[in-house]
N, C-alpha and C. Protein backbone atom coordinates (compact mmCIF):
# COMPACT_ATOMS: atom_id res chain seq x y z
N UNK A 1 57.83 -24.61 -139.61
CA UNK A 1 57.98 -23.21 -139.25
C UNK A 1 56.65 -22.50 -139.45
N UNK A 2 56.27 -21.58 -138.90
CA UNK A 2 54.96 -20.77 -138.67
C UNK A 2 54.83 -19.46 -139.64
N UNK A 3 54.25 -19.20 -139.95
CA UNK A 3 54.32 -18.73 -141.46
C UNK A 3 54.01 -17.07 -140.71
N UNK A 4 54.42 -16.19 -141.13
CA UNK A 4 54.17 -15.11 -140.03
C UNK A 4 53.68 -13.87 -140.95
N UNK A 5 52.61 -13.13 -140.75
CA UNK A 5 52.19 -11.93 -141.37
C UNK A 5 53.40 -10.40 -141.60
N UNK A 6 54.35 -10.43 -142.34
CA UNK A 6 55.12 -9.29 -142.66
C UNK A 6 54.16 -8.41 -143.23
N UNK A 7 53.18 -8.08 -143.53
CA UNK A 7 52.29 -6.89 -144.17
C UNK A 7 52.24 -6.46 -143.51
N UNK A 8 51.77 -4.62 -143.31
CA UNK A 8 50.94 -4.13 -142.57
C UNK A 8 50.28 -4.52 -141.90
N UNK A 9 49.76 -4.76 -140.77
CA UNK A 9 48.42 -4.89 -140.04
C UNK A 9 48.36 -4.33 -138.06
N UNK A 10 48.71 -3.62 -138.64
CA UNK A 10 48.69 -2.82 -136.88
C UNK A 10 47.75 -1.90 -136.93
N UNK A 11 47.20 -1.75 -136.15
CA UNK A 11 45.65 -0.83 -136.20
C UNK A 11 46.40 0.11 -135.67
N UNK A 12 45.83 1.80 -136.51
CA UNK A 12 46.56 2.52 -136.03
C UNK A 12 47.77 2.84 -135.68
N UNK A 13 48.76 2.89 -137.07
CA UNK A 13 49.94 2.41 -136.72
C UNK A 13 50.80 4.05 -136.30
N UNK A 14 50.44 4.71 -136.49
CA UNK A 14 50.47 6.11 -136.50
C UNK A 14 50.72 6.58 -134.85
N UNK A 15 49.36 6.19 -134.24
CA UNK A 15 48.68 6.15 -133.04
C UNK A 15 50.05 5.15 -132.10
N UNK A 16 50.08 3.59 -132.49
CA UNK A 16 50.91 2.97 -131.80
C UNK A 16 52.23 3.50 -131.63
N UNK A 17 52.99 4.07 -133.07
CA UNK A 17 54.26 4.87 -133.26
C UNK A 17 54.42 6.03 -132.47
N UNK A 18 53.32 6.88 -132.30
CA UNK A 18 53.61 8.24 -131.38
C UNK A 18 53.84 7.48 -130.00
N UNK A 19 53.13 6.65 -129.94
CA UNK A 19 52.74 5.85 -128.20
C UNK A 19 54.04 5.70 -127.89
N UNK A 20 54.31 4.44 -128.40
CA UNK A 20 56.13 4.13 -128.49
C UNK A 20 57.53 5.32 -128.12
N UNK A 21 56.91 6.17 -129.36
CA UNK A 21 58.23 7.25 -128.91
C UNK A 21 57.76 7.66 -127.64
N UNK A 22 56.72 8.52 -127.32
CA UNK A 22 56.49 9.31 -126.25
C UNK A 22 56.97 8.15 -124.77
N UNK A 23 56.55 6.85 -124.79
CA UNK A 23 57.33 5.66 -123.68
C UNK A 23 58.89 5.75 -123.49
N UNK A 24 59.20 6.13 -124.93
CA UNK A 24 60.89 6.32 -124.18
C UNK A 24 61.47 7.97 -124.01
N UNK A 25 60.57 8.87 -124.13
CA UNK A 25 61.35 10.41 -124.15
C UNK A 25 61.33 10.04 -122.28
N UNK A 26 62.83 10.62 -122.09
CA UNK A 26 63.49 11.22 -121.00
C UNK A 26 64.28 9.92 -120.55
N UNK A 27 64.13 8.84 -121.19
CA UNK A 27 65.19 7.77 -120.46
C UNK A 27 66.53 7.49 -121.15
N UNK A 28 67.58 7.32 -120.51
CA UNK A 28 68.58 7.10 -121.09
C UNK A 28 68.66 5.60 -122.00
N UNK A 29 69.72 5.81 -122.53
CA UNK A 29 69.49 4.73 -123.61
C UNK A 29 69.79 3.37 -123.08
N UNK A 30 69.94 3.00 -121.33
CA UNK A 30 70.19 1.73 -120.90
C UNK A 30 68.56 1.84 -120.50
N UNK A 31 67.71 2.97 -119.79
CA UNK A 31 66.64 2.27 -119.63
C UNK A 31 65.49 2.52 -120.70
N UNK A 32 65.76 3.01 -122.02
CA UNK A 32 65.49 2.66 -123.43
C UNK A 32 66.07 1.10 -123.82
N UNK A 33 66.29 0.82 -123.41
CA UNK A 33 66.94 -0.60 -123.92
C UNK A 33 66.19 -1.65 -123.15
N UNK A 34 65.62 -1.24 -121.47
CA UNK A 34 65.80 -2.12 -120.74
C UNK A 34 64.27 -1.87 -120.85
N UNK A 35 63.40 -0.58 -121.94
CA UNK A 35 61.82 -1.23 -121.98
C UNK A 35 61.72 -1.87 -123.53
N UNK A 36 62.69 -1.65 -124.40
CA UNK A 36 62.73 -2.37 -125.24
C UNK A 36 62.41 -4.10 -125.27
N UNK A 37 63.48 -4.47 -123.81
CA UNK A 37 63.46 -5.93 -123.85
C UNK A 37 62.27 -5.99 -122.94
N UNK A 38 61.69 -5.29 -122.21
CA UNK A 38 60.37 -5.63 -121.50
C UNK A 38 58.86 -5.99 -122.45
N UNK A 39 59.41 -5.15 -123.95
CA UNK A 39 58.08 -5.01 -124.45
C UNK A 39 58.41 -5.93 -125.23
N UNK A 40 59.09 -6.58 -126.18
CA UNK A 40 59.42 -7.80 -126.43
C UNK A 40 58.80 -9.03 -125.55
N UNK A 41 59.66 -8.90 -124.50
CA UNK A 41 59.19 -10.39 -123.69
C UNK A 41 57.33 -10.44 -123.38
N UNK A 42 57.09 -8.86 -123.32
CA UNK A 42 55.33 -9.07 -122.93
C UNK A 42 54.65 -9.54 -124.33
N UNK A 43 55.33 -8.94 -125.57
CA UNK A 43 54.77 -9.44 -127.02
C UNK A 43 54.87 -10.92 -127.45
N UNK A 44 56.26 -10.99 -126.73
CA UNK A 44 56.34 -12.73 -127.16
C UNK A 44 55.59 -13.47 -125.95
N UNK A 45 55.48 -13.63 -125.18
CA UNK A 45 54.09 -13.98 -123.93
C UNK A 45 52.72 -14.08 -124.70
N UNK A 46 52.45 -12.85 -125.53
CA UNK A 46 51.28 -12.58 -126.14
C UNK A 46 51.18 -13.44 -127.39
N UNK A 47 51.95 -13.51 -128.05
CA UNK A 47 52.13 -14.69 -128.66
C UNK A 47 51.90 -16.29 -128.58
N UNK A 48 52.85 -16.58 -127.78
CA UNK A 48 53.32 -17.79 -126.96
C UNK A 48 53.63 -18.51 -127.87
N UNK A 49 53.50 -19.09 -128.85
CA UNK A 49 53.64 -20.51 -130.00
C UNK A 49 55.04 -20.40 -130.11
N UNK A 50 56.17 -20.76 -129.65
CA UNK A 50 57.37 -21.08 -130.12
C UNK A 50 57.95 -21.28 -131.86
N UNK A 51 57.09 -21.44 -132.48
CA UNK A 51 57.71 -21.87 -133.88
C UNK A 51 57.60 -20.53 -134.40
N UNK A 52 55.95 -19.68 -133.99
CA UNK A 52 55.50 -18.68 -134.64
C UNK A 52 56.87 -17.61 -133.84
N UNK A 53 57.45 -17.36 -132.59
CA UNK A 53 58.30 -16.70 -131.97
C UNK A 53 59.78 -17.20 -132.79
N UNK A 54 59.58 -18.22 -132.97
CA UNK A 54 61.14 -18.44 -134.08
C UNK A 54 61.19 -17.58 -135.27
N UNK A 55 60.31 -17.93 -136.01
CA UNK A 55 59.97 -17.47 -137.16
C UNK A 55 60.68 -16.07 -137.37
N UNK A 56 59.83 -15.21 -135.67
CA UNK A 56 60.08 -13.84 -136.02
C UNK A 56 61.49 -13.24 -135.47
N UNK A 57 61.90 -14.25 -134.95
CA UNK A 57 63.37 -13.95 -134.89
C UNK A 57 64.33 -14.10 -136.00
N UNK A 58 64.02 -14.87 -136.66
CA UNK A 58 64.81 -15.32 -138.09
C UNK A 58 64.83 -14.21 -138.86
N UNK A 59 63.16 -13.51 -138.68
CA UNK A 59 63.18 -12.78 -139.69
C UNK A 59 63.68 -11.39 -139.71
N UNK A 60 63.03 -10.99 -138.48
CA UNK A 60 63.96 -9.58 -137.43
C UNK A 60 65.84 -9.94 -137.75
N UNK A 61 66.31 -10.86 -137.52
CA UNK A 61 67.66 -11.10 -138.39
C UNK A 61 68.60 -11.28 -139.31
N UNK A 62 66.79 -11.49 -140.41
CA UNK A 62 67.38 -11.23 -141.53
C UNK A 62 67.72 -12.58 -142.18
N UNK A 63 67.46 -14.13 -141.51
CA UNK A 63 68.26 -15.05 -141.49
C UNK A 63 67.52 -15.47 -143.04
């Protein structure tokens, strides 16, 4: 399994957080949902390593 950074480390996390909200003001919550899973699939792309993409599913679940 791929050992995955849970600390802090987002540059500008402040900056990324306003970004985020302001991407979903005015959409309803199916197409809030439906850039949710867009920005996921472009992060896990950005990723790519399968073990390291397991990892963070386990952990996003809590498993």
């Amino acid at each position: 399994m791929s050992t995955l950074n849970l600390t802090a480390n987002i540059e500008r996390p402040d900056d990324f957080y306003a970004d985020l909200i302001d991407a979903h003001e005015g959409l309803s919550k199916d197409e809030s949902d439906a850039l949710n899973a867009r920005l996921v699939l472009v992060l896990a792309n950005q990723i790519g390593d399968y073990a390291t993409l397991k990892a963070a599913l386990d952990a996003a679940a809590l498993k």
